[in-house]
PDB file of N, CA and C in Angstrom:
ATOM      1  N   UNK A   1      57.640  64.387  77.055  1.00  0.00           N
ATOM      2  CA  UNK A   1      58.644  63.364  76.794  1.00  0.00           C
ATOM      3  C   UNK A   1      59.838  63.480  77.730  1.00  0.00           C
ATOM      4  N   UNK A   2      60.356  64.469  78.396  1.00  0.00           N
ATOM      5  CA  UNK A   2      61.179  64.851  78.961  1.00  0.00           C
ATOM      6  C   UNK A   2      61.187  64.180  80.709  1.00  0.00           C
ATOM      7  N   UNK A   3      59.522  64.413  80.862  1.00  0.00           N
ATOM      8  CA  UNK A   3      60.027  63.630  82.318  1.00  0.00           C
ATOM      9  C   UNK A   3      59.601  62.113  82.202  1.00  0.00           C
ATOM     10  N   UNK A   4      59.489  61.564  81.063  1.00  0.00           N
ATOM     11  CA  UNK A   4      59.732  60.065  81.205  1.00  0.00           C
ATOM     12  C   UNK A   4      61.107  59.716  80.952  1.00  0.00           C
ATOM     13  N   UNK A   5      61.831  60.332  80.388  1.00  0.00           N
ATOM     14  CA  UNK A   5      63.267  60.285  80.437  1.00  0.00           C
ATOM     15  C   UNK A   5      64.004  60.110  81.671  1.00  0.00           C
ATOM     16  N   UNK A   6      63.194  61.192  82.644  1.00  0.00           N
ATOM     17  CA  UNK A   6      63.982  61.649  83.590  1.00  0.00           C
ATOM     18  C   UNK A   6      63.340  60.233  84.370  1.00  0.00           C
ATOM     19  N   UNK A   7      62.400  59.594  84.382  1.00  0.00           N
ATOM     20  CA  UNK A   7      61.728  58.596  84.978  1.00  0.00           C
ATOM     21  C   UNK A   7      62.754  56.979  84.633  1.00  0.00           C
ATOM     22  N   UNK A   8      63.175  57.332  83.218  1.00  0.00           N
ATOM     23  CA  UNK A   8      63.576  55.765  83.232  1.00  0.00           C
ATOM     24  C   UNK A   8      65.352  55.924  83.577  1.00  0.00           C
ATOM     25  N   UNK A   9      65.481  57.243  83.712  1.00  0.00           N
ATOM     26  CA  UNK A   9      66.804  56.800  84.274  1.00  0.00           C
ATOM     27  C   UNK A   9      67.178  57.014  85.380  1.00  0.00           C
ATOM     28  N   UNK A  10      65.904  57.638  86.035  1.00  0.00           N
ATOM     29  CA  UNK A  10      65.901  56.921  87.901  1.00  0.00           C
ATOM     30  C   UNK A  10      65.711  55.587  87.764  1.00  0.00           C
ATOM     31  N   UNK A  11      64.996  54.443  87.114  1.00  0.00           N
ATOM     32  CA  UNK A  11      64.729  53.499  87.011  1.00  0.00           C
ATOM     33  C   UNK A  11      65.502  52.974  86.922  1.00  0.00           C
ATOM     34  N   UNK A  12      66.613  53.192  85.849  1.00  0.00           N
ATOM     35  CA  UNK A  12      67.828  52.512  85.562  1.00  0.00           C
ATOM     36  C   UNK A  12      69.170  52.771  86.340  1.00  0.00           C
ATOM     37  N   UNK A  13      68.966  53.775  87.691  1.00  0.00           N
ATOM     38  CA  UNK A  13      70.305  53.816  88.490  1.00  0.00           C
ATOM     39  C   UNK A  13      69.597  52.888  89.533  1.00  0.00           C
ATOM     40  N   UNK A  14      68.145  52.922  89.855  1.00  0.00           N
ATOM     41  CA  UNK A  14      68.290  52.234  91.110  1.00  0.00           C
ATOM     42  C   UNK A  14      68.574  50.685  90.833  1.00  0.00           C
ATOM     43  N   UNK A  15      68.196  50.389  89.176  1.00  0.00           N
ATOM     44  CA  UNK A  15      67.927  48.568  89.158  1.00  0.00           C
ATOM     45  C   UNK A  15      69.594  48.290  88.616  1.00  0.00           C
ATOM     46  N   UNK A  16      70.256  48.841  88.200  1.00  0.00           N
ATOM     47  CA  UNK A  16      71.659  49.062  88.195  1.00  0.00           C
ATOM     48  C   UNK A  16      72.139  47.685  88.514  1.00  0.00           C
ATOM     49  N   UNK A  17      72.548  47.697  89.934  1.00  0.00           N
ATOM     50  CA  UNK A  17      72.917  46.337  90.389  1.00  0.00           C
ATOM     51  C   UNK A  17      72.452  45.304  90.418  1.00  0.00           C
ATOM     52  N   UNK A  18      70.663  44.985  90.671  1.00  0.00           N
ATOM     53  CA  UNK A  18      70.696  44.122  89.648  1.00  0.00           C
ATOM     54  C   UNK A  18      70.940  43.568  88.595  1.00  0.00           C
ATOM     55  N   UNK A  19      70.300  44.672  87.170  1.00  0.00           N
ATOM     56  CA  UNK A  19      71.584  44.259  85.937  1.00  0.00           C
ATOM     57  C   UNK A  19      72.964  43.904  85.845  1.00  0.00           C
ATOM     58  N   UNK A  20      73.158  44.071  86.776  1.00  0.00           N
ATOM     59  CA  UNK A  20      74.831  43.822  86.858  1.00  0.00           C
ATOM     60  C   UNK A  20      74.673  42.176  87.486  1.00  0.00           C
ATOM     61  N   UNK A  21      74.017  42.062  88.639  1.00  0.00           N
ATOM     62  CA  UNK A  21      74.001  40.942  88.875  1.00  0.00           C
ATOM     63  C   UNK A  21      73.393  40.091  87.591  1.00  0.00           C
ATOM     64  N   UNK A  22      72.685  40.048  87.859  1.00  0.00           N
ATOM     65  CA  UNK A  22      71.941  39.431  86.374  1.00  0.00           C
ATOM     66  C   UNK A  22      73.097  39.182  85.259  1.00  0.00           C
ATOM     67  N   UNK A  23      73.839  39.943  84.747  1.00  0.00           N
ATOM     68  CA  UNK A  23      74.842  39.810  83.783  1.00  0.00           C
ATOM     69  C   UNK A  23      76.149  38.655  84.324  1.00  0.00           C
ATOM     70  N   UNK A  24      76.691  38.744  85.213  1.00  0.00           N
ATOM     71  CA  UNK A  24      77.619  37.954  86.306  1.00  0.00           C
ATOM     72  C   UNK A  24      77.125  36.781  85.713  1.00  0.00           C
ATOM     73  N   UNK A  25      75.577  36.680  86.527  1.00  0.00           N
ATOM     74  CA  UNK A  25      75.222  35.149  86.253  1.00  0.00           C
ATOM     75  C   UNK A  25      74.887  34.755  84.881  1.00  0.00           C
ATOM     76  N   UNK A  26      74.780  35.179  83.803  1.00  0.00           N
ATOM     77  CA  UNK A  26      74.715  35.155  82.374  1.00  0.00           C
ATOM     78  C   UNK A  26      76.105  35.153  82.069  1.00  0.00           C
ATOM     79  N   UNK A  27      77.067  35.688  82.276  1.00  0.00           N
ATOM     80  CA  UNK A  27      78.607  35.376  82.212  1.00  0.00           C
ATOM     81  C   UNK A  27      79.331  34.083  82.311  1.00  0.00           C
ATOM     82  N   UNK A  28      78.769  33.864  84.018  1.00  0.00           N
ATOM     83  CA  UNK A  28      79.420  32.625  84.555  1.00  0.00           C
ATOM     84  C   UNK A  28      79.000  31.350  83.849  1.00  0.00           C
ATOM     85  N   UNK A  29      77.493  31.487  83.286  1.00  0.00           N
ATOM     86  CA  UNK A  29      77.089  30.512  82.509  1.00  0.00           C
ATOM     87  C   UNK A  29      77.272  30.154  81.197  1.00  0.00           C
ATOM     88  N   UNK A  30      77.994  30.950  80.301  1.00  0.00           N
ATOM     89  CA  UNK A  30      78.407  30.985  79.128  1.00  0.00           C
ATOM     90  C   UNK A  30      79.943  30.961  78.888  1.00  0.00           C
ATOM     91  N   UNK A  31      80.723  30.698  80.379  1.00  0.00           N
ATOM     92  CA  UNK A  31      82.346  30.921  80.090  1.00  0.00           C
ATOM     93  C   UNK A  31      82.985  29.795  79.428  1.00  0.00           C
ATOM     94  N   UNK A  32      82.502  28.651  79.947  1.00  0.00           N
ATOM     95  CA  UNK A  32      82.493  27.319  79.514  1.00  0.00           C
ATOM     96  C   UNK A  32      82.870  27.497  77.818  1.00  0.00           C
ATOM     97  N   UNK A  33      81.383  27.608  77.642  1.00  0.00           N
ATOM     98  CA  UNK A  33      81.326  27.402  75.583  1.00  0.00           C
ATOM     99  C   UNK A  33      82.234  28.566  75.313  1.00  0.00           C
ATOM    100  N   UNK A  34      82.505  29.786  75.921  1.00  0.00           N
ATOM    101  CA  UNK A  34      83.641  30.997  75.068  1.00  0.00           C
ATOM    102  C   UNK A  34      84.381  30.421  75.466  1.00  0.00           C
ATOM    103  N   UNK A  35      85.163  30.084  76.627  1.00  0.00           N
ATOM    104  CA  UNK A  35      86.580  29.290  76.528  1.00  0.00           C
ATOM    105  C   UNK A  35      86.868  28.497  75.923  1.00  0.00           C
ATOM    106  N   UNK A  36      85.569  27.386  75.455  1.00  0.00           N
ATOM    107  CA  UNK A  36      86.207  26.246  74.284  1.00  0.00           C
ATOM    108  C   UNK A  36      86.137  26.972  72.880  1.00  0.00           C
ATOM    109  N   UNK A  37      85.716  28.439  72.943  1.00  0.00           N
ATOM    110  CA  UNK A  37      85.813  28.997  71.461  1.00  0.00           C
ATOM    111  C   UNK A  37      84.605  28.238  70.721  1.00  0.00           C
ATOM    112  N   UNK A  38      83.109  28.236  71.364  1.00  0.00           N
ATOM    113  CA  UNK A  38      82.163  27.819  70.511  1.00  0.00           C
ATOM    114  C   UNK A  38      81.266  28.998  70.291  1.00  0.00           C
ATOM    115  N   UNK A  39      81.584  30.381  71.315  1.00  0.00           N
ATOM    116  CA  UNK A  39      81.045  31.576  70.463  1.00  0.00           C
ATOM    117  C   UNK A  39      81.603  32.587  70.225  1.00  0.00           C
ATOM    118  N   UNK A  40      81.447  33.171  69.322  1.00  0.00           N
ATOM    119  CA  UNK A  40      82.218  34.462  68.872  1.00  0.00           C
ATOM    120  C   UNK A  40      81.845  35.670  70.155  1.00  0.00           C
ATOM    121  N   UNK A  41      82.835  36.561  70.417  1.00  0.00           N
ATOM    122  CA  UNK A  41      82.647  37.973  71.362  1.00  0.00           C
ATOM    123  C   UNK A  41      81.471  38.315  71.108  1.00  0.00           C
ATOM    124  N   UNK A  42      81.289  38.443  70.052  1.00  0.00           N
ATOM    125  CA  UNK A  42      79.914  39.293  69.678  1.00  0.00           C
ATOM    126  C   UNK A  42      78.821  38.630  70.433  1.00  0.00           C
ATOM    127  N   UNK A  43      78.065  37.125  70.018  1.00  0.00           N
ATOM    128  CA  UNK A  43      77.413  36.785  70.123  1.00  0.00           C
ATOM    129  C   UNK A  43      77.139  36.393  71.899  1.00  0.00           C
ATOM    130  N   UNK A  44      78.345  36.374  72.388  1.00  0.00           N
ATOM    131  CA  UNK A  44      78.903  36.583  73.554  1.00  0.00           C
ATOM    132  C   UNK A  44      77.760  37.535  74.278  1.00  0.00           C
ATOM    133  N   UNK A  45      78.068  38.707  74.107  1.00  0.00           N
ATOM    134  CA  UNK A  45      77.829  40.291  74.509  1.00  0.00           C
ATOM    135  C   UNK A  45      76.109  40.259  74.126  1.00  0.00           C
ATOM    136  N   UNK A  46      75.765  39.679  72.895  1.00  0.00           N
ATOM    137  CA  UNK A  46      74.344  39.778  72.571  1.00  0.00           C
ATOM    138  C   UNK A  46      73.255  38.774  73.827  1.00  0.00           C
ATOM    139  N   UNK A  47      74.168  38.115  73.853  1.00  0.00           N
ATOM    140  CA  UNK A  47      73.179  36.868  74.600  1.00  0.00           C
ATOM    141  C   UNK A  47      73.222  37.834  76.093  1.00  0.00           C
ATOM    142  N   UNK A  48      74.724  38.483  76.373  1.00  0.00           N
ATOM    143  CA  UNK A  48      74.555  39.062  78.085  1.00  0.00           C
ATOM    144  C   UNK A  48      73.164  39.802  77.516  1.00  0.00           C
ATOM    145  N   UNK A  49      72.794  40.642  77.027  1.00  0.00           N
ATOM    146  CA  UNK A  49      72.519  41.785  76.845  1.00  0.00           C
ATOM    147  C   UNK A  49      71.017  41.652  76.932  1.00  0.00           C
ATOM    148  N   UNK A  50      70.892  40.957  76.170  1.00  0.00           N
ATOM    149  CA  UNK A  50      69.472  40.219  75.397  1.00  0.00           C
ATOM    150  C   UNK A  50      68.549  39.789  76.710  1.00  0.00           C
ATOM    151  N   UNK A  51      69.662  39.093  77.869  1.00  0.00           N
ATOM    152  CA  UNK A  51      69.118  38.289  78.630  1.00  0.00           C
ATOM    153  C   UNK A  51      68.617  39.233  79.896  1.00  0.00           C
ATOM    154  N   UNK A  52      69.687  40.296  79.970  1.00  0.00           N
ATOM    155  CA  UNK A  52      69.824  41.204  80.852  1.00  0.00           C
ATOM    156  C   UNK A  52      68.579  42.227  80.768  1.00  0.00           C
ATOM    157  N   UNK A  53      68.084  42.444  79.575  1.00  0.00           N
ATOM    158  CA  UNK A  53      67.225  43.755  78.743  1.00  0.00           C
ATOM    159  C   UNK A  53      65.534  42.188  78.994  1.00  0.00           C
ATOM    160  N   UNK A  54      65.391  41.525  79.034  1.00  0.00           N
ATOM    161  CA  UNK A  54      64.825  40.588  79.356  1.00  0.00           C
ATOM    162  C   UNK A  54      64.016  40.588  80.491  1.00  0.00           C
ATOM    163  N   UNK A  55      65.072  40.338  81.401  1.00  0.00           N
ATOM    164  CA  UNK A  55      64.997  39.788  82.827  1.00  0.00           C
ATOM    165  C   UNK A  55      64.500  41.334  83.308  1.00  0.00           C
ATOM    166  N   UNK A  56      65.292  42.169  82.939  1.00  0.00           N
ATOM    167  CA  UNK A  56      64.877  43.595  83.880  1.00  0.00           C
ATOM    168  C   UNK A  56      63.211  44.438  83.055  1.00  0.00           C
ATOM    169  N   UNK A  57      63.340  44.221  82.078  1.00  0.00           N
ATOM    170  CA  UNK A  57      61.978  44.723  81.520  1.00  0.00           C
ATOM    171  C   UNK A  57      60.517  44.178  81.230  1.00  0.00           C
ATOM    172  N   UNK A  58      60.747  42.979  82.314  1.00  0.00           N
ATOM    173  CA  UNK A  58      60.156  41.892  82.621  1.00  0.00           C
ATOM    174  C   UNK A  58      59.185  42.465  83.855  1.00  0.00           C
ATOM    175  N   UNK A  59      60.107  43.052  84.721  1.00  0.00           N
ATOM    176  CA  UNK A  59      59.302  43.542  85.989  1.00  0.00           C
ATOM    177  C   UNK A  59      59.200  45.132  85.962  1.00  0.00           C
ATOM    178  N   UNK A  60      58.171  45.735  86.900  1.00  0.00           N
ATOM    179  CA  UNK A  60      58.130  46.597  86.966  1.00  0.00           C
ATOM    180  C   UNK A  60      59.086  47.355  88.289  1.00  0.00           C
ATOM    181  N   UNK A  61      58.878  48.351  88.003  1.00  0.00           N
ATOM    182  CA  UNK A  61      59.832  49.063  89.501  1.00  0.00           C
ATOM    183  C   UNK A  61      59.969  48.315  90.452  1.00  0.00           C
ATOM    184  N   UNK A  62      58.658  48.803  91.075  1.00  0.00           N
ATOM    185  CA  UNK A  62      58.824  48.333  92.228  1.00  0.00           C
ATOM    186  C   UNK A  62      58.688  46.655  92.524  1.00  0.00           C
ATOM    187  N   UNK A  63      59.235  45.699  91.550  1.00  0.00           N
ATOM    188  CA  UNK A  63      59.404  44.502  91.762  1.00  0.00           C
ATOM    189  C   UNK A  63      60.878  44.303  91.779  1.00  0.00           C
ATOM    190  N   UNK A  64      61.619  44.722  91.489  1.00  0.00           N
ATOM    191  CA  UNK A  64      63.058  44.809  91.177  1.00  0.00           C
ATOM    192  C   UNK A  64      63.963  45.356  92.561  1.00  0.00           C
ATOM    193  N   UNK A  65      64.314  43.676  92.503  1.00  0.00           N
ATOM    194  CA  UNK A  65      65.406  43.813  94.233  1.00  0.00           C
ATOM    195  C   UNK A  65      66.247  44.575  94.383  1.00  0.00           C
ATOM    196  N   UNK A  66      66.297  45.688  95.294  1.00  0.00           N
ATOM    197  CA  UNK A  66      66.975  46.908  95.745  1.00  0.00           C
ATOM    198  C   UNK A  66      68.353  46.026  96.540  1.00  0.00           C
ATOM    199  N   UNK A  67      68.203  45.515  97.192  1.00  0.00           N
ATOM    200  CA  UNK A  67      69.443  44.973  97.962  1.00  0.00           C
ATOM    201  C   UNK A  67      69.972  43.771  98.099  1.00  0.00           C
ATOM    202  N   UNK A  68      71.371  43.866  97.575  1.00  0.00           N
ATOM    203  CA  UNK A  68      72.009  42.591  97.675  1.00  0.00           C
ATOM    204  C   UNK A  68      71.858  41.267  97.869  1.00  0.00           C
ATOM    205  N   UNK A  69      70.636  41.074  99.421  1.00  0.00           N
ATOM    206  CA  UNK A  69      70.356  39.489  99.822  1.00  0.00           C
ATOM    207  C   UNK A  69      69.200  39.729  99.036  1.00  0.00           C
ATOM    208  N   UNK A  70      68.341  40.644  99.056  1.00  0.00           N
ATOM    209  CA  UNK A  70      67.260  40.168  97.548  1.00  0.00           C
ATOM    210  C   UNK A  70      67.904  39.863  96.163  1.00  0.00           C
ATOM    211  N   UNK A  71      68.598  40.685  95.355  1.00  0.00           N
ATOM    212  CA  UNK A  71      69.193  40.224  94.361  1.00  0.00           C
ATOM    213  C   UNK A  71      69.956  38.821  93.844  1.00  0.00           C
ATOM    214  N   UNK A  72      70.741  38.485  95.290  1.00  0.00           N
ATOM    215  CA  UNK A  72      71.441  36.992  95.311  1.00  0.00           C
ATOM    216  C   UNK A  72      69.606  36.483  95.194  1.00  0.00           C
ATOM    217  N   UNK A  73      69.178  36.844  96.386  1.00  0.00           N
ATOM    218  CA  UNK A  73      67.862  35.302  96.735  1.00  0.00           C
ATOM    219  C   UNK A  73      66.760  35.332  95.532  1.00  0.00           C
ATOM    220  N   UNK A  74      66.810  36.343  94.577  1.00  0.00           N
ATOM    221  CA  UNK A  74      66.160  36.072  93.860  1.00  0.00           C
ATOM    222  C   UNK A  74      67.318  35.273  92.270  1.00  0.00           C
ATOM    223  N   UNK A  75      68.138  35.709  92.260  1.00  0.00           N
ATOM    224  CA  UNK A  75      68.998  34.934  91.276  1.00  0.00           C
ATOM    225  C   UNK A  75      69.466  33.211  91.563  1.00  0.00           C
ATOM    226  N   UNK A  76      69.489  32.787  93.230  1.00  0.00           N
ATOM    227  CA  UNK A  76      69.267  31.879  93.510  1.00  0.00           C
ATOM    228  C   UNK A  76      67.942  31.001  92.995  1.00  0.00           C
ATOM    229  N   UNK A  77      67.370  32.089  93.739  1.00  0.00           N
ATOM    230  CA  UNK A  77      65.315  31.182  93.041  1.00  0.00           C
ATOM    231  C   UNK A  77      65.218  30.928  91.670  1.00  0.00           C
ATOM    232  N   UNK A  78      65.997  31.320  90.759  1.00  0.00           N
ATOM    233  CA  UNK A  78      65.058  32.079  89.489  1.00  0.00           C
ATOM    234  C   UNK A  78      66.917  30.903  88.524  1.00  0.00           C
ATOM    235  N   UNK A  79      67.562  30.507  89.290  1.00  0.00           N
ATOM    236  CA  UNK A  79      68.857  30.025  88.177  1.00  0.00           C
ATOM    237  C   UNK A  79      68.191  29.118  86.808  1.00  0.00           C
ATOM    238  N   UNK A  80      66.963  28.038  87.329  1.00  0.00           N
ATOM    239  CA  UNK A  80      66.945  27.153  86.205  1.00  0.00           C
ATOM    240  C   UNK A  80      65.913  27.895  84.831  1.00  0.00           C
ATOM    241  N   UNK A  81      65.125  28.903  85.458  1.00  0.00           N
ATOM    242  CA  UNK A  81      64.715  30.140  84.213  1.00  0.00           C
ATOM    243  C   UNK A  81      65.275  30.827  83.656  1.00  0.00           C
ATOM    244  N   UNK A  82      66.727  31.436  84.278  1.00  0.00           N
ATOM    245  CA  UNK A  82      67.665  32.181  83.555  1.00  0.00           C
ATOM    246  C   UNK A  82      68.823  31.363  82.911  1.00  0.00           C
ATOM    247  N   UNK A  83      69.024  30.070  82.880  1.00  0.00           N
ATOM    248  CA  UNK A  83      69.860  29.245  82.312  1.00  0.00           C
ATOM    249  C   UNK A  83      68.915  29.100  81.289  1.00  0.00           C
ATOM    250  N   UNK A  84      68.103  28.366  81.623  1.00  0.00           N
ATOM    251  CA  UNK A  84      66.647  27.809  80.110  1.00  0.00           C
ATOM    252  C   UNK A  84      66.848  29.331  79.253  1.00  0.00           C
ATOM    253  N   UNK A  85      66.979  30.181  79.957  1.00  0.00           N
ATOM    254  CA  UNK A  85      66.425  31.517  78.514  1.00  0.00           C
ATOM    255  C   UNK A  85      68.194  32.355  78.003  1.00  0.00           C
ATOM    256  N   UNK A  86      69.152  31.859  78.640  1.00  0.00           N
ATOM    257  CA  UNK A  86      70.504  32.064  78.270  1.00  0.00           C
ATOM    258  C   UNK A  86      70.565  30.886  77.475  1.00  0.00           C
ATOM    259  N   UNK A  87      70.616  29.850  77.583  1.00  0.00           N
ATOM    260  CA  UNK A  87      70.995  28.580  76.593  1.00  0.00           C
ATOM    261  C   UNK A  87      69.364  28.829  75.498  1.00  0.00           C
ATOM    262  N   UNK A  88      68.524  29.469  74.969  1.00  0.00           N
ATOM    263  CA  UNK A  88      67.786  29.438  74.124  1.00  0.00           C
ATOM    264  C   UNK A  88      68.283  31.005  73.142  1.00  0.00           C
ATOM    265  N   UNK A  89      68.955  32.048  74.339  1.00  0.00           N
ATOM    266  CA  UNK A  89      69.716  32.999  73.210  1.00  0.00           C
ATOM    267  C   UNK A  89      71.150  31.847  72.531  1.00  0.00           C
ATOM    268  N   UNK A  90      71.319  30.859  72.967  1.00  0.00           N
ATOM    269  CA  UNK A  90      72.425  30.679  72.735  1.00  0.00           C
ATOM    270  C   UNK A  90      71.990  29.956  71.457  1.00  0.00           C
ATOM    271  N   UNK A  91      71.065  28.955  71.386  1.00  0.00           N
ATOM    272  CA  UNK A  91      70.160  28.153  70.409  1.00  0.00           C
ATOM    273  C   UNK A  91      70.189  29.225  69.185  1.00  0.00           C
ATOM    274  N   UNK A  92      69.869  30.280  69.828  1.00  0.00           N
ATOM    275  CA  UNK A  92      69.655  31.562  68.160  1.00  0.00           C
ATOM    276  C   UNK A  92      70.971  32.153  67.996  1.00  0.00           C
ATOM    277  N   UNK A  93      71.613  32.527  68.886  1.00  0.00           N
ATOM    278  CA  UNK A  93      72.236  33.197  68.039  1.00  0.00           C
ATOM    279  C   UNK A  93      73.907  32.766  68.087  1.00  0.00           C
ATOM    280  N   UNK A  94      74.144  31.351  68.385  1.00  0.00           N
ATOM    281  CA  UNK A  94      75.441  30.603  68.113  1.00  0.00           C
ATOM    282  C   UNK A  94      75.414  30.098  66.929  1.00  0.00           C
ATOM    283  N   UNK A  95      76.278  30.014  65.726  1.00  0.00           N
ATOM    284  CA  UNK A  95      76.156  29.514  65.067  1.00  0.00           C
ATOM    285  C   UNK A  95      76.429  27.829  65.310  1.00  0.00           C
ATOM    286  N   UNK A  96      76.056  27.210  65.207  1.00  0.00           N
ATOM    287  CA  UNK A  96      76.344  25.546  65.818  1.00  0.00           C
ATOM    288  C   UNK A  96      76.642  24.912  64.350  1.00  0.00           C
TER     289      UNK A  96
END
């Protein structure tokens, strides 16, 4: 058990910036409805999270863009799948 540990958190420093990217653009797309106060912080943070834990456990290692112009060019390619599945956490878990 010990060296899959040690396995997923090499995994998780190198995909790092992706998640981070990934989150940005799950941010920028949800500032709108938190600024008009249509979701609570919480639900806020669940949808980054949800979407983020998603998108990255979706691929395997070695599919997961190491550098910057991959990360943009794939968040470019990929905006109207990660909007569709951010506005469907939003469907669950906003109260409307």
């Amino acid at each position: 058990m010990k060296t899959s540990g040690k396995k997923k958190k090499k995994d998780s420093k190198s995909s790092k910036p992706f998640k981070i990217a990934i989150a940005d653009f799950v941010k920028d797309v949800l500032k709108p409805s938190w600024r008009q106060g249509n979701m609570s912080k919480e639900a806020f943070k669940t949808i980054v999270k949800k979407t983020v834990d998603k998108v990255s456990g979706a691929m395997k290692g070695h599919q997961i863009p190491k550098s910057q112009a991959k990360i943009d060019h794939y968040i470019n390619s990929s905006q109207r799948k990660l909007t569709k599945l951010v506005m469907g956490y939003v469907d669950k878990y906003v109260n409307v």
